[in-house]
Protein backbone atom coordinates (compact mmCIF):
# COMPACT_ATOMS: atom_id res chain seq x y z
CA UNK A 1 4.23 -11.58 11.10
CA UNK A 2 0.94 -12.11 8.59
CA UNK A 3 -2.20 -11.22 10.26
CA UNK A 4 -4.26 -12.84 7.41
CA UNK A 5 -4.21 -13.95 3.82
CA UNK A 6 -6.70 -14.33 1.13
CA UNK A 7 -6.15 -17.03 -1.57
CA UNK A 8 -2.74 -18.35 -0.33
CA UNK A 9 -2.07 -21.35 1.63
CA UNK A 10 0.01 -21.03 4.85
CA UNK A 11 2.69 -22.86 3.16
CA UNK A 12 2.75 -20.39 0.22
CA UNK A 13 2.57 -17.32 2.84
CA UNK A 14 5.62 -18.60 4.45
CA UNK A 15 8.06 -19.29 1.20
CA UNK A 16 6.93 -15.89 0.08
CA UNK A 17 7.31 -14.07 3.34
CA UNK A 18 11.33 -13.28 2.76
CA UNK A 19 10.60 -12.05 -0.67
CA UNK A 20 7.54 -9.95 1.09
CA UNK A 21 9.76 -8.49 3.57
CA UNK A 22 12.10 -7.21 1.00
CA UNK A 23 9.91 -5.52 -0.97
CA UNK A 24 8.05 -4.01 1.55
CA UNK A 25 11.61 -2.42 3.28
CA UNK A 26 11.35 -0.81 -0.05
CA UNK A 27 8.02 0.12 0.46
CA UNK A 28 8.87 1.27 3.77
CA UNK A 29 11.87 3.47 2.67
CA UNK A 30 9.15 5.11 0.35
CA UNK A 31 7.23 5.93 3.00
CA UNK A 32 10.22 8.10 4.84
CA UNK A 33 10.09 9.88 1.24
CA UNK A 34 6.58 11.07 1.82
CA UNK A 35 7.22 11.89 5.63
CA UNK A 36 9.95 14.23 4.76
CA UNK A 37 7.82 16.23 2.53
CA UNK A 38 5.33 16.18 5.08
CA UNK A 39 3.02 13.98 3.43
CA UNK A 40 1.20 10.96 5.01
CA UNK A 41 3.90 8.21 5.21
CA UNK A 42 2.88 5.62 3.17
CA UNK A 43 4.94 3.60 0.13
CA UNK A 44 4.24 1.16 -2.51
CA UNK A 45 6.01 -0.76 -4.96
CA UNK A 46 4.67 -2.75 -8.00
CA UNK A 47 6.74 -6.09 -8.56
CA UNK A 48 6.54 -8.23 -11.33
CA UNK A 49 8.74 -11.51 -12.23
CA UNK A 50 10.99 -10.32 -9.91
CA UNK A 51 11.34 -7.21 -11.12
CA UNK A 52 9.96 -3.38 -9.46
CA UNK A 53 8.06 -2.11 -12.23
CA UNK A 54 6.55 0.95 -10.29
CA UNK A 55 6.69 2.67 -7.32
CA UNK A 56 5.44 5.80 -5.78
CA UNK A 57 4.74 7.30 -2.02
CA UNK A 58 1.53 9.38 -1.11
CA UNK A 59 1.93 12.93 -2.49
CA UNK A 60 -1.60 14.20 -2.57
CA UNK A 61 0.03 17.60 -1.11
CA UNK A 62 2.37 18.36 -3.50
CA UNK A 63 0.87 17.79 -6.32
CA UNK A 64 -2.50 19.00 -5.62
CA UNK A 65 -4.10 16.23 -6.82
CA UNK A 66 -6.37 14.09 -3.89
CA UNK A 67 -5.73 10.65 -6.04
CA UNK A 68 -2.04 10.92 -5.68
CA UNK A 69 -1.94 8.20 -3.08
CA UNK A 70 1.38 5.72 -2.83
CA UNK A 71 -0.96 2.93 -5.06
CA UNK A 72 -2.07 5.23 -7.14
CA UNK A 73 1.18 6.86 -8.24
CA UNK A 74 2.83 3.03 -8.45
CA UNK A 75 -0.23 2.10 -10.43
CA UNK A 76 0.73 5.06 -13.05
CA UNK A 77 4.15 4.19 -13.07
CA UNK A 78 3.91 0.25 -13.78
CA UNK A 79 1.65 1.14 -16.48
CA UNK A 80 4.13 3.46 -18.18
CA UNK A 81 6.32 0.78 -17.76
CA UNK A 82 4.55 -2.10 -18.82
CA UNK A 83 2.64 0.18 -21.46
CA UNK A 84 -0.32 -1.21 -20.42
CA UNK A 85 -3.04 -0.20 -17.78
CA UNK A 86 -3.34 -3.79 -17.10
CA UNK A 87 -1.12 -5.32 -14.84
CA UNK A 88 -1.25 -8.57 -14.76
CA UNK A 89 0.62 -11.47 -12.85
CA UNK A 90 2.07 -7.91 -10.49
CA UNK A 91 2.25 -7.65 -6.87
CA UNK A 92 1.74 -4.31 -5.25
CA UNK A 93 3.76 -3.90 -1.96
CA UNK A 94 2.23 -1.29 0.42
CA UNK A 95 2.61 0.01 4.10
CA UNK A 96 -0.75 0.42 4.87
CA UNK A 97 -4.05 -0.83 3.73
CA UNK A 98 -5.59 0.70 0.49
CA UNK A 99 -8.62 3.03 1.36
CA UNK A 100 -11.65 2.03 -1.55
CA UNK A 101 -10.23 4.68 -4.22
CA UNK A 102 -7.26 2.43 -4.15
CA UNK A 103 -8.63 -1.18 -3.80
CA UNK A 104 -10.62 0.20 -7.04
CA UNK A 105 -7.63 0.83 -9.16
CA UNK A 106 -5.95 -2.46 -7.94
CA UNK A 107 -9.14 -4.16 -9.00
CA UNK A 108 -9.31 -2.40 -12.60
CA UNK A 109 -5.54 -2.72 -12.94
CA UNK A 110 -5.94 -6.52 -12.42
CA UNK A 111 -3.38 -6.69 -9.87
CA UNK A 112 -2.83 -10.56 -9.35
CA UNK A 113 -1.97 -10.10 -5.18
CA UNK A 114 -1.68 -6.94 -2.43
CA UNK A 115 0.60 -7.53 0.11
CA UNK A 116 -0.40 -4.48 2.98
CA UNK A 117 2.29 -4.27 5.71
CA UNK A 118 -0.33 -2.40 8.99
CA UNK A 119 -4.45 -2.51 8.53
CA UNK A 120 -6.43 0.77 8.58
CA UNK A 121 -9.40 0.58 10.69
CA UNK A 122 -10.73 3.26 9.34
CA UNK A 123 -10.85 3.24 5.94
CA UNK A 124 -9.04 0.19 5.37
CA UNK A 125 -11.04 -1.77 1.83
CA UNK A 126 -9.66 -5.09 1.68
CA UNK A 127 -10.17 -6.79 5.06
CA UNK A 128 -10.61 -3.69 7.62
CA UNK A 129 -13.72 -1.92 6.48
CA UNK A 130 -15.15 -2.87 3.08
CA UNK A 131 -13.47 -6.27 2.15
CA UNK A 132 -13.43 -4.80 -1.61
CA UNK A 133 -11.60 -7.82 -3.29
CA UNK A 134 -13.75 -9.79 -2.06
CA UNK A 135 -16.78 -9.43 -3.13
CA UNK A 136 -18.73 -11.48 -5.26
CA UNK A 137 -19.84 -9.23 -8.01
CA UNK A 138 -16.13 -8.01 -8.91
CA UNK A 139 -14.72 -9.05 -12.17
CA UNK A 140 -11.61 -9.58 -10.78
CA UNK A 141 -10.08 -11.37 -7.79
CA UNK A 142 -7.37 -9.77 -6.14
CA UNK A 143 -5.06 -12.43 -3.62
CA UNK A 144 -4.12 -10.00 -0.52
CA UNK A 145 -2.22 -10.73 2.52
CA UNK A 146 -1.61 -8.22 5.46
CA UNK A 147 0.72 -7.65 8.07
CA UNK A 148 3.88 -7.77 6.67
CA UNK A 149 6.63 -5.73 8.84
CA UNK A 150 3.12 -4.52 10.06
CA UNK A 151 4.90 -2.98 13.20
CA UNK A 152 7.32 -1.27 11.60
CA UNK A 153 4.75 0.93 9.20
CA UNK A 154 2.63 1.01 12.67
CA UNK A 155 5.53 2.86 13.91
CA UNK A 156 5.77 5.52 11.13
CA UNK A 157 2.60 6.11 10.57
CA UNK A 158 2.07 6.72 14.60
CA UNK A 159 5.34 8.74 15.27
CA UNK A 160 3.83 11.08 11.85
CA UNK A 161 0.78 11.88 13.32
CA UNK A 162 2.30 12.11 16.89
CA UNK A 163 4.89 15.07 15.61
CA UNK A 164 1.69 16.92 13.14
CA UNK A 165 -0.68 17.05 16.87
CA UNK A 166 2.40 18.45 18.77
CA UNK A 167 2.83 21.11 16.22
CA UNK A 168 -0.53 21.49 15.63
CA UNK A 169 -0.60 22.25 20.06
CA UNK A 170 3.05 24.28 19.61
CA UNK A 171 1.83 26.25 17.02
CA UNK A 172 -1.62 27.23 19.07
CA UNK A 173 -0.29 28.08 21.88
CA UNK A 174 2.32 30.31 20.30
């Protein structure tokens, strides 16, 4: 199901949605990579022409570093790939909504389109919160859509933060 899209047509949406869906299972399998190391499950995957030029899954934890997030390490990757910190023409896959650190990188990266599978009402910063691509003053426009297998990161995210509060009580009590 797509929630919303910027800068697509509804007829564009739907031819792309099977493509969507595929990447963001990948994006989604990510995810379970970040979960088992007990990091926040989230996954992303940089596509372009077809192709998965990055990839990455939050690690912020491990590598004590708090910019490691899923885009952020994708965004690294693509550009070692590409050999260029521009990335033109790429879509970045990505289970949940970028926070504004990320949206920022997208931005300077010149990520042609986001596709976010669930929103972040918190600190989501392209249509939750902050609405980062777009506004006016950004040299840049970033096309975004959201909602993509939406349920199914919903679900991870949820059961994540279910299992760290019940350990969180286990461990006080004990």
């Amino acid at each position: 199901m797509v929630v919303s899209c910027s800068c697509l047509g509804v007829a564009s949406a739907l031819m792309e949605s099977s493509l969507d869906e595929k990447w963001m299972r990948k994006a989604l399998t990510l995810a379970l990579e970040a979960e088992a190391i007990n990091e926040v499950p989230v996954g992303a995957v940089i596509v372009r022409d077809g192709e998965m030029i990055g990839e990455g899954f939050n690690q912020p934890i491990r590598q004590s570093d708090p910019s490691a997030h899923a885009e952020i390490v994708a965004l690294r990757h693509a550009a070692k790939a590409a050999a260029n910190y521009r990335l033109p023409e790429a879509t970045l896959y990505v289970t949940v909504e970028p926070c504004a650190m990320c949206a920022g990188a997208i931005i300077h990266s010149r990520i042609a389109r986001v596709v976010f599978a669930a929103s972040e009402p918190k600190a989501g910063a392209v249509c939750s919160h902050l609405q980062l691509f777009d506004q006016p003053q950004m040299n840049h426009r970033v096309d975004w859509c959201g909602g993509v297998l939406a349920n199914e990161a919903s679900d991870i995210v949820q059961a994540f933060f279910a299992r760290r509060r019940a350990e969180k009580k286990r461990d006080k009590l004990a």
